[in-house]
Protein backbone atom coordinates (compact mmCIF):
# COMPACT_ATOMS: atom_id res chain seq x y z
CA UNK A 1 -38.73 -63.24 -96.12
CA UNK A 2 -40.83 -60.89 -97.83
CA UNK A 3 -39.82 -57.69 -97.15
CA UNK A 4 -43.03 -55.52 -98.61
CA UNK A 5 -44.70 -57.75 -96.05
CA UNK A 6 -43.00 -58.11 -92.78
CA UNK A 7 -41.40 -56.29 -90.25
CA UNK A 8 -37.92 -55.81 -90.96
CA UNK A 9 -37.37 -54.62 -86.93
CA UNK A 10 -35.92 -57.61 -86.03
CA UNK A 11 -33.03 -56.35 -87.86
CA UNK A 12 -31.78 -53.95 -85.86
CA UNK A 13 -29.95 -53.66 -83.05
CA UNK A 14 -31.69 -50.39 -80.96
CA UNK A 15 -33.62 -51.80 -78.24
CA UNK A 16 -36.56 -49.24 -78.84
CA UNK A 17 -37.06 -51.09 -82.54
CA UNK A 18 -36.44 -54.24 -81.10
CA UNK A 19 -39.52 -54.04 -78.49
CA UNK A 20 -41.45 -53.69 -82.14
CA UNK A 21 -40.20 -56.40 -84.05
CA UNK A 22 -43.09 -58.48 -83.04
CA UNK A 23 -45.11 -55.97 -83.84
CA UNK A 24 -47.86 -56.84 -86.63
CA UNK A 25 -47.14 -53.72 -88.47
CA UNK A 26 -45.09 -54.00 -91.29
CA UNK A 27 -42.00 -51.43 -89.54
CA UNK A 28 -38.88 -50.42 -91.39
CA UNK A 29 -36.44 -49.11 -90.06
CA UNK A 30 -34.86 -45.51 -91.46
CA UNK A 31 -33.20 -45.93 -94.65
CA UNK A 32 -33.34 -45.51 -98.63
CA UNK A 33 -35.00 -48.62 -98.23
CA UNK A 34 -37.94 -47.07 -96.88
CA UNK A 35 -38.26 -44.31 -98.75
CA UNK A 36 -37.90 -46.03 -102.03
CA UNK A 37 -40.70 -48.27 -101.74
CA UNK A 38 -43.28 -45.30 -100.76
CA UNK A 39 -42.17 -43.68 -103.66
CA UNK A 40 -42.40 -47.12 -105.71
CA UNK A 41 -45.97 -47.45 -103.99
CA UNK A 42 -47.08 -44.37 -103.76
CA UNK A 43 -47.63 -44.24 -99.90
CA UNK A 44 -47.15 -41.44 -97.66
CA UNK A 45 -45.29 -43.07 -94.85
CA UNK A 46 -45.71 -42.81 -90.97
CA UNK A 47 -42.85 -41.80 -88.61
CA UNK A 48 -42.99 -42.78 -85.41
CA UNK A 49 -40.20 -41.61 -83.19
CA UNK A 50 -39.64 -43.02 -78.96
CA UNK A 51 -37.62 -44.34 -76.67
CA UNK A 52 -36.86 -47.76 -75.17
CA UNK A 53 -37.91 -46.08 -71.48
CA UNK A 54 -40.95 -43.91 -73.07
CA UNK A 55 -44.11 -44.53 -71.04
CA UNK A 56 -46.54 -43.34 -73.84
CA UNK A 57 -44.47 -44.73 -76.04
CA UNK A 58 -45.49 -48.27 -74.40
CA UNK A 59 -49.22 -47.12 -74.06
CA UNK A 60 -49.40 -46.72 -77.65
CA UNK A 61 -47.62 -49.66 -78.83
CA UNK A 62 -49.63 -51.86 -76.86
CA UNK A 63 -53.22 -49.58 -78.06
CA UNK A 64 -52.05 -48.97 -81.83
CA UNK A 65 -48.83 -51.14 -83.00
CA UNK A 66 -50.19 -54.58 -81.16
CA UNK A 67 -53.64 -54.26 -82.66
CA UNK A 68 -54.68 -56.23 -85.75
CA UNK A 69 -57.15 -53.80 -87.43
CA UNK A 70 -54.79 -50.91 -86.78
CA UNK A 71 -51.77 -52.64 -88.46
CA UNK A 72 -53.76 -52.88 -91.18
CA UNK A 73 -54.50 -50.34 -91.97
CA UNK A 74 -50.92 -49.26 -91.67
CA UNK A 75 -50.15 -51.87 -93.58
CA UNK A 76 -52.52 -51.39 -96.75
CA UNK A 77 -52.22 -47.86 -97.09
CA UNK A 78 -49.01 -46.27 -95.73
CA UNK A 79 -44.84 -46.98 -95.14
CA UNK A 80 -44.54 -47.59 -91.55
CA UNK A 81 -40.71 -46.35 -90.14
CA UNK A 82 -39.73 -46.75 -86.65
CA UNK A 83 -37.17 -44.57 -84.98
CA UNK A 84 -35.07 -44.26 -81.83
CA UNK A 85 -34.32 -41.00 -80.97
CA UNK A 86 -31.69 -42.03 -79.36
CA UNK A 87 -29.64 -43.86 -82.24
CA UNK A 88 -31.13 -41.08 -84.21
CA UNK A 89 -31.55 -37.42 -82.07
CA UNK A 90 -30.80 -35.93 -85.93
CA UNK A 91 -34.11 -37.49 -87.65
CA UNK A 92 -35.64 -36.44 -84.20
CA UNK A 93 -34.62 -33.03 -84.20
CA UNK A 94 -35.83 -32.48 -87.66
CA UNK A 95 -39.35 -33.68 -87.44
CA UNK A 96 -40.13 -32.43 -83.90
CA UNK A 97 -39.26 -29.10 -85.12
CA UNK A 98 -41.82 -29.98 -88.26
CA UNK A 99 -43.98 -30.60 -85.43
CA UNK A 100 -43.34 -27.26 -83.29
CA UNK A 101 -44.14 -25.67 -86.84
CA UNK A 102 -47.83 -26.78 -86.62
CA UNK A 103 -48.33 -25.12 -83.56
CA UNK A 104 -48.13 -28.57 -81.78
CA UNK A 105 -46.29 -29.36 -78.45
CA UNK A 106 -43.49 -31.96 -78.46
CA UNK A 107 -43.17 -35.19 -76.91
CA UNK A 108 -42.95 -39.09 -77.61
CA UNK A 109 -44.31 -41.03 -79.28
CA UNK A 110 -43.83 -38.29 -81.99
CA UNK A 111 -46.24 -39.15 -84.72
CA UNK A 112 -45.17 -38.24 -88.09
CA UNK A 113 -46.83 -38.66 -91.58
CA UNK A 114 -44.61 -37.76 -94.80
CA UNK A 115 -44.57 -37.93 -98.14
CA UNK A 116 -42.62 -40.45 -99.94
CA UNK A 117 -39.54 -37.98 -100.26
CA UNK A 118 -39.51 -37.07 -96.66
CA UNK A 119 -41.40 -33.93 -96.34
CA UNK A 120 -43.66 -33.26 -93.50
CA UNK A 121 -47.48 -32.60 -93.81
CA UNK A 122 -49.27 -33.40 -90.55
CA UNK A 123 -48.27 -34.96 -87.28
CA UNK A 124 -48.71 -35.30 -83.67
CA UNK A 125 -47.89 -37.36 -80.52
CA UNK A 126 -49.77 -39.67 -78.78
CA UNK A 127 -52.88 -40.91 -80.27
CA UNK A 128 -55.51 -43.28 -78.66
CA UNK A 129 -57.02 -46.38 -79.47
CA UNK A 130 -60.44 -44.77 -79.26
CA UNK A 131 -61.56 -41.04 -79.50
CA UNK A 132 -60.18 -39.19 -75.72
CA UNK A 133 -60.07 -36.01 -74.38
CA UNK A 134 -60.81 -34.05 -77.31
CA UNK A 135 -58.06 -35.99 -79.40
CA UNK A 136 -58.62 -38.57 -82.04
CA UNK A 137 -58.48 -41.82 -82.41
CA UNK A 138 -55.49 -43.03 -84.49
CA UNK A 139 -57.74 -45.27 -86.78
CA UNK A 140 -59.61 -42.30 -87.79
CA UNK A 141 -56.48 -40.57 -88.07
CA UNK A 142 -55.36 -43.07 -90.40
CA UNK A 143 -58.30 -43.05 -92.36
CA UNK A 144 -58.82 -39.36 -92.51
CA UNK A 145 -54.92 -39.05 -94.09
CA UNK A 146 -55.23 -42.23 -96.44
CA UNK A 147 -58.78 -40.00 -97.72
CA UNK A 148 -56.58 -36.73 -98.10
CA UNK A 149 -53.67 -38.62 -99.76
CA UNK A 150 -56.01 -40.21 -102.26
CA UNK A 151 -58.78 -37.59 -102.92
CA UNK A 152 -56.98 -33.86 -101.89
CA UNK A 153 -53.14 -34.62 -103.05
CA UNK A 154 -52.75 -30.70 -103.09
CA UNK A 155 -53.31 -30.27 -99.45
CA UNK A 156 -50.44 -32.18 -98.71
CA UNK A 157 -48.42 -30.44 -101.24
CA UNK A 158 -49.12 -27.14 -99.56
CA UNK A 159 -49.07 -28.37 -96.17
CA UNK A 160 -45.42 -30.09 -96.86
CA UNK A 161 -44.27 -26.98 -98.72
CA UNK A 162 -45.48 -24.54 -95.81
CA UNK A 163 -43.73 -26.36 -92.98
CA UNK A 164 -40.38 -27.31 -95.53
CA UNK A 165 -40.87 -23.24 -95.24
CA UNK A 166 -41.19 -22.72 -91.94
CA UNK A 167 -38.23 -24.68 -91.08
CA UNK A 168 -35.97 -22.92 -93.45
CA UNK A 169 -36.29 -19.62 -91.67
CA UNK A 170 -34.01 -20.14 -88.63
CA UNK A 171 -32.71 -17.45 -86.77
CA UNK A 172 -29.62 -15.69 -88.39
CA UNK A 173 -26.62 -16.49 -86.70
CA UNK A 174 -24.61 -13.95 -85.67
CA UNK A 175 -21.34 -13.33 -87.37
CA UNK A 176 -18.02 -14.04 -85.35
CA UNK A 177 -17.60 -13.94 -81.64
CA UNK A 178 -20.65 -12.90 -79.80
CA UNK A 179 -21.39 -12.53 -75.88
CA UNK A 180 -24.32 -11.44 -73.94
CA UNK A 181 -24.96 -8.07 -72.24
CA UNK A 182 -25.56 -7.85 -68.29
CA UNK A 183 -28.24 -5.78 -69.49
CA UNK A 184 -29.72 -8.62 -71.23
CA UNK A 185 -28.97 -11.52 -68.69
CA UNK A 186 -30.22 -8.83 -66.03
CA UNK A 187 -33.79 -8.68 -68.20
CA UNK A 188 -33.79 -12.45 -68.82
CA UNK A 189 -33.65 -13.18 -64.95
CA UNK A 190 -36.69 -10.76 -64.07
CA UNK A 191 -38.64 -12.56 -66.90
CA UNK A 192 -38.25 -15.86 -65.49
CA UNK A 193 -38.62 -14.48 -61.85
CA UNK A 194 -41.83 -13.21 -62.88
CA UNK A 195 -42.40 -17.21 -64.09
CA UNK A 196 -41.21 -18.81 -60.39
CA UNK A 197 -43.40 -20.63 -58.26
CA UNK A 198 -42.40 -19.55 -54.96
CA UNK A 199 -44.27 -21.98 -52.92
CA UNK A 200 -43.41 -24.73 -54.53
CA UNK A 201 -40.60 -23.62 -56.62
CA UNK A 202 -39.85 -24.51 -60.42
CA UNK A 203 -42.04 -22.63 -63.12
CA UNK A 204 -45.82 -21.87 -62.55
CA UNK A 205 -48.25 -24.54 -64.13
CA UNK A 206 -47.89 -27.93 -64.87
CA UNK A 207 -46.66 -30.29 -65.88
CA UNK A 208 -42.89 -29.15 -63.94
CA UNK A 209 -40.15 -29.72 -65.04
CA UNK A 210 -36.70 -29.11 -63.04
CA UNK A 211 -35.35 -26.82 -65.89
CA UNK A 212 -31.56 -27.06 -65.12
CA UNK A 213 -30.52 -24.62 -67.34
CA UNK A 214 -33.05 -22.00 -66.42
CA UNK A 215 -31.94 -22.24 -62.39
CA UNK A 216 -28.26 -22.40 -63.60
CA UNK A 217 -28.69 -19.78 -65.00
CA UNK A 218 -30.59 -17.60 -62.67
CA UNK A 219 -27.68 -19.44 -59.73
CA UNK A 220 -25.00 -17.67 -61.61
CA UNK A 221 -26.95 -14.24 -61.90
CA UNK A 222 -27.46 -14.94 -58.20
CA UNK A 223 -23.60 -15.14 -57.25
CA UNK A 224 -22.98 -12.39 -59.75
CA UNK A 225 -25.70 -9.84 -58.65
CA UNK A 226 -26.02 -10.60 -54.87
CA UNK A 227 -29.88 -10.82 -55.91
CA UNK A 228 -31.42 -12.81 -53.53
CA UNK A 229 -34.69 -12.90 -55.31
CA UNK A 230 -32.56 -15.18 -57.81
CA UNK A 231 -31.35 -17.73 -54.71
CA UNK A 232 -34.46 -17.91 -52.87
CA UNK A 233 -35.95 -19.17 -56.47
CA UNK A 234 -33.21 -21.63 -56.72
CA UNK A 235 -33.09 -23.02 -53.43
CA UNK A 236 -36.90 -23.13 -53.05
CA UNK A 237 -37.03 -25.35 -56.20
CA UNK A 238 -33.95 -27.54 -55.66
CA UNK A 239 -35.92 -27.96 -51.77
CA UNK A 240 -39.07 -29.27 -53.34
CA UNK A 241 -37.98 -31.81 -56.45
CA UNK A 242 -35.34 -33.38 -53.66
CA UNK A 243 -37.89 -33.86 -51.06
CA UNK A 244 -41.50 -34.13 -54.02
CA UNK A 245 -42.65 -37.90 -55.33
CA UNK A 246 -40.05 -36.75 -58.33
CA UNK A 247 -37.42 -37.66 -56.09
CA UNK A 248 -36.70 -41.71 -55.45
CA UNK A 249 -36.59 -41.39 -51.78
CA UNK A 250 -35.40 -45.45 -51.51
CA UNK A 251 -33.76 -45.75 -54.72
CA UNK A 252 -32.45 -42.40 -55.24
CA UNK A 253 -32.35 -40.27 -58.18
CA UNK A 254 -34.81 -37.86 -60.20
CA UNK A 255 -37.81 -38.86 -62.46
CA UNK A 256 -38.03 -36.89 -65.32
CA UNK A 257 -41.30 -34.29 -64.38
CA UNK A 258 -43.96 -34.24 -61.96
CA UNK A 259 -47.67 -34.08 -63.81
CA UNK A 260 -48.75 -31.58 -61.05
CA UNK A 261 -47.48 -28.21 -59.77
CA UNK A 262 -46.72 -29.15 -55.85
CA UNK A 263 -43.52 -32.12 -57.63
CA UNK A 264 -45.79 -34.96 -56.11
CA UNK A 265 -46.50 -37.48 -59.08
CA UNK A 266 -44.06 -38.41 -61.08
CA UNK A 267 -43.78 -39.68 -64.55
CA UNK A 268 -41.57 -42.04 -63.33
CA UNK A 269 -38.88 -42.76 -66.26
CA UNK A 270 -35.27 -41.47 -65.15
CA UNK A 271 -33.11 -39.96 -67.35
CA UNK A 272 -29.62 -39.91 -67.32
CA UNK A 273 -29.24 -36.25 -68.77
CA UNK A 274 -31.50 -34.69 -65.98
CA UNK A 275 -30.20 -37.16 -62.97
CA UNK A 276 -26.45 -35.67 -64.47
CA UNK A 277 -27.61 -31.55 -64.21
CA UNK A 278 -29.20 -32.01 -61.07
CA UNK A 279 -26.38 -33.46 -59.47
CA UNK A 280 -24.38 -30.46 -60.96
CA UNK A 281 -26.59 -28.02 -59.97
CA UNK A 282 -26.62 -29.62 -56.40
CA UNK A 283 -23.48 -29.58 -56.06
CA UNK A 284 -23.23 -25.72 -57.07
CA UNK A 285 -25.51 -24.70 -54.12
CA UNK A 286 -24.78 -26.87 -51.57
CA UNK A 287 -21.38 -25.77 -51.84
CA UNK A 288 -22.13 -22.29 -51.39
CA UNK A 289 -25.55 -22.62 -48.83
CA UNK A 290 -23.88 -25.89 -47.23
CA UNK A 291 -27.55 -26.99 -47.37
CA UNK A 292 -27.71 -30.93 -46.09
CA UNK A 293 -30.07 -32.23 -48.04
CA UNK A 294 -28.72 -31.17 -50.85
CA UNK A 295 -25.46 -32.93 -50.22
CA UNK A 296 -27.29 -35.82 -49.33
CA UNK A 297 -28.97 -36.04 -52.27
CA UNK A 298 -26.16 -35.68 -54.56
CA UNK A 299 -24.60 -38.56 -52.80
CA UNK A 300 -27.55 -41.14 -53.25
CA UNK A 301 -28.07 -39.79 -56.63
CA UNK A 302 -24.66 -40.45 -58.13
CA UNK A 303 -25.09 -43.51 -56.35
CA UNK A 304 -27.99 -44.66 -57.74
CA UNK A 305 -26.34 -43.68 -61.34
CA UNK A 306 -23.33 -46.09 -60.52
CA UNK A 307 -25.50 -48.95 -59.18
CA UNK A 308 -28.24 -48.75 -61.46
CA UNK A 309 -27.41 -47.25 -64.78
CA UNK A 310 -24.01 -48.31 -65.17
CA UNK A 311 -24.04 -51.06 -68.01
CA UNK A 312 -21.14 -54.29 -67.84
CA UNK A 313 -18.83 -52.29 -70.28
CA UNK A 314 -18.88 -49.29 -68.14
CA UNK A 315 -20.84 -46.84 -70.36
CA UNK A 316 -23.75 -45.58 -68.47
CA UNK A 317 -28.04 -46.08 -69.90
CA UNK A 318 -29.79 -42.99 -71.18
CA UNK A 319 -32.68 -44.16 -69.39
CA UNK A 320 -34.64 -46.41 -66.92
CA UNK A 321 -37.84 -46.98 -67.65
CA UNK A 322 -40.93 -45.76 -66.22
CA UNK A 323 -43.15 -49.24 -66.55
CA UNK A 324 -42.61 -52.43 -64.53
CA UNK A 325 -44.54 -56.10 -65.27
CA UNK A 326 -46.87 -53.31 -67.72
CA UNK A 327 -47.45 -50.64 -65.08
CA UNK A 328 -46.50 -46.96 -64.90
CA UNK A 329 -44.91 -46.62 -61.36
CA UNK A 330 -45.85 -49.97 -60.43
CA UNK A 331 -41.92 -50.34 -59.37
CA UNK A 332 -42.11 -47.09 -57.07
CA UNK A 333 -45.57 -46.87 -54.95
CA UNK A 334 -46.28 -48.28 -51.58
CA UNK A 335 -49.50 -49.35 -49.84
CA UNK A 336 -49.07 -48.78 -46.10
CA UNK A 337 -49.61 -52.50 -45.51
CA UNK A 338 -46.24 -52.77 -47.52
CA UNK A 339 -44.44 -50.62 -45.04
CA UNK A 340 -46.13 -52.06 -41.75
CA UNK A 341 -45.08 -55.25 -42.81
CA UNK A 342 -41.37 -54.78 -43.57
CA UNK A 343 -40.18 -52.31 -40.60
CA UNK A 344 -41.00 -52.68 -37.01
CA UNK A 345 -44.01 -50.69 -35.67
CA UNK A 346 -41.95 -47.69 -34.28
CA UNK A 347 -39.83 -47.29 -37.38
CA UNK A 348 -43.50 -47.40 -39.58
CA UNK A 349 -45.44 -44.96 -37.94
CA UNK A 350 -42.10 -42.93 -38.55
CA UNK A 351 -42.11 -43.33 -41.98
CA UNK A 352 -45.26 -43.24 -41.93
CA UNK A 353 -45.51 -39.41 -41.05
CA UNK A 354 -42.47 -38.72 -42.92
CA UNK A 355 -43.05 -39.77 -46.48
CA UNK A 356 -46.77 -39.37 -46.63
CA UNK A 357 -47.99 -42.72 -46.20
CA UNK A 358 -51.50 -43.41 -45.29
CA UNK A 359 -54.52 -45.99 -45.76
CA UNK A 360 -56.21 -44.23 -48.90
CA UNK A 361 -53.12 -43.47 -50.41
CA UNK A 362 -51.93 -40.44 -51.81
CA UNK A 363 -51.84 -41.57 -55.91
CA UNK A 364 -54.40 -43.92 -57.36
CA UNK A 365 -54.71 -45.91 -53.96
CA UNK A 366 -50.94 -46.32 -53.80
CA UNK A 367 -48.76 -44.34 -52.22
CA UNK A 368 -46.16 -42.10 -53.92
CA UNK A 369 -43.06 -41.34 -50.66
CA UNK A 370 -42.81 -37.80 -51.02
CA UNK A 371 -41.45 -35.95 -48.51
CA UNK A 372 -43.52 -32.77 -49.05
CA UNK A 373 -45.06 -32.17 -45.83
CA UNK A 374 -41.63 -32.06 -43.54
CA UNK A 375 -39.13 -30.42 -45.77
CA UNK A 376 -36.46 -30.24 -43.26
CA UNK A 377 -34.41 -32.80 -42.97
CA UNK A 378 -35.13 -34.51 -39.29
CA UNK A 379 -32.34 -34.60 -36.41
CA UNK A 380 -29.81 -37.31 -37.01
CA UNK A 381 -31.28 -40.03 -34.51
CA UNK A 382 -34.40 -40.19 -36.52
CA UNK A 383 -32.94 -39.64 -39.88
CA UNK A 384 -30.79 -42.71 -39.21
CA UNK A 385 -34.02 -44.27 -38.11
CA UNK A 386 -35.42 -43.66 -41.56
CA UNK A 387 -32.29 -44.51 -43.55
């Protein structure tokens, strides 16, 4: 095999580079390998970084890496490299900060183009097939940077040397011990108060995300303070992601963000790390509120962990993926034919008015169970009917 002309994915053993090695893209993985030919070839080389369980990741793939013209393009004109952040969170780390550095928001696929010795000069995330909501299409993309690497070499020089720059200047780190003042903490908490959602909990905006560490933290100036400003923020958000869409009311566990601000839809990839602070976080207030649901759904949670993420050798997945037989969600959403059919008319109409089912849907036509609308958990008789 030729490898200036193939792709090498096949290789490896991450299954992220794996789900390319059919790919018609010439991919390499990361190595000297790589990095010596561009500099033998004088290519800039694309980085693209994602996950096994990374819906965009898949959207793009399919668009961009599956597509004939694309691929050449890549092919011709640039070193293709294909990384898993999660063999690699280091070579993640680095270039998603390169990224943050361009005034660009993070997320996967992260996009990459470098020279030949590594260094950064433009990048992005997802890029579409065709021209989309104000963002370009990653053929012109790839034209536009094979242009710039052949006719403007010193733009990429500068642009490579600013964000090599802009990387370098970290924050000092503090010499020896060093601990936070109340004063401080007491400041931090009133900024992110001033940031709550208080009817439907979490941060204002969207997309949400739970934010562990931010209601940890504002939990433990809670029990410190007596604030119950702080608590009511907590609880109100914990309330909403364990009863929103976000939640897997049959399967149990947490998706990884809801695209709107009431926790409704989903992006429906799990991830261990978030399913593993929620639980924790759960667990902190529900043993101090003795709140139900939140015991409840630590139980089904950890639960759906051991049953679902566990793998034969007794290490546990970083992730379950978002896309079944090609569809985001398609694994998750209900029509209410679905439900009429399974349970017996009494028990539908129950869940029914529970978990927001109806006709139209409440997502696309489908329905997403969310249990939004009756936030309390039900007497026991009819929980036990729903269970």
């Amino acid at each position: 095999m030729n490898s200036l002309s193939a792709n090498l994915l096949g290789l490896e053993t991450s299954p992220y580079l794996l789900q390319h090695k059919d790919n018609p893209v010439h991919w390499m993985a990361w190595g000297d390998e790589a990095f010596a030919r561009a500099k033998a070839e004088d290519k800039p080389i694309i980085l693209s970084v994602g996950y096994a369980a990374c819906h965009w990741c898949h959207v793009m793939a399919h668009e961009s890496f599956e597509d004939a013209e694309t691929a050449q393009l890549m092919n011709d004109h640039f070193v293709a490299i294909k990384v898993d952040r999660e063999e690699r969170p280091d070579v993640d780390r680095l270039y998603m900060q390169a990224l943050h550095s361009l005034g660009e928001q993070g997320g996967w696929p992260l996009t990459m183009f470098l020279t030949p010795d590594g260094y950064p000069f433009w990048g992005g995330t997802y890029f579409p097939k065709e021209t989309l909501y104000g963002r370009p299409s990653f053929r012109h993309v790839l034209k536009e940077l094979r242009r710039i690497w052949r006719d403007e070499r010193d733009k990429v020089t500068t642009n490579a040397s600013a964000i090599f720059s802009a990387l370098g200047r970290e924050p000092a780190k503090p010499q020896g011990e060093a601990t936070l003042s109340l004063d401080f903490a007491r400041d931090a908490a009133e900024a992110f108060l001033r940031a709550i959602d208080f009817d439907h909990g979490g941060l204002k905006g969207a997309p949400k995300f739970p934010q562990v560490p931010v209601f940890s933290f504002l939990w433990t100036m809670a029990e410190r303070s007596g604030d119950q400003r702080l608590a009511e923020a907590v609880v109100t958000t914990l309330i909403h992601i364990c009863q929103g869409g976000i939640y897997d009311h049959l399967g149990g566990g947490f998706a990884r963000y809801s695209v709107d601000p009431i926790w409704l839809v989903p992006h429906f990839e799990k991830m261990l790390y978030d399913n593993a602070q929620l639980v924790a976080l759960l667990a902190r207030v529900a043993a101090k509120t003795q709140n139900a649901l939140f015991h409840v759904r630590v139980e089904e949670s950890i639960a759906f962990v051991l049953r679902e993420m566990r793998t034969p050798i007794g290490a546990f997945a970083a992730s379950y993926d978002a896309d079944s037989e090609g569809e985001e969600g398609k694994f998750y959403v209900w029509s209410k034919a679905e439900i009429t059919d399974l349970l017996p008319a009494r028990e539908a109409q129950l869940f029914a008015e529970v978990y927001d089912v109806s006709r139209q849907g409440n997502w696309e036509g489908h329905n997403i169970l969310n249990r939004l609308k009756t936030l309390d958990l039900l007497e026991d008789d009819r929980e036990r009917r729903l269970a």
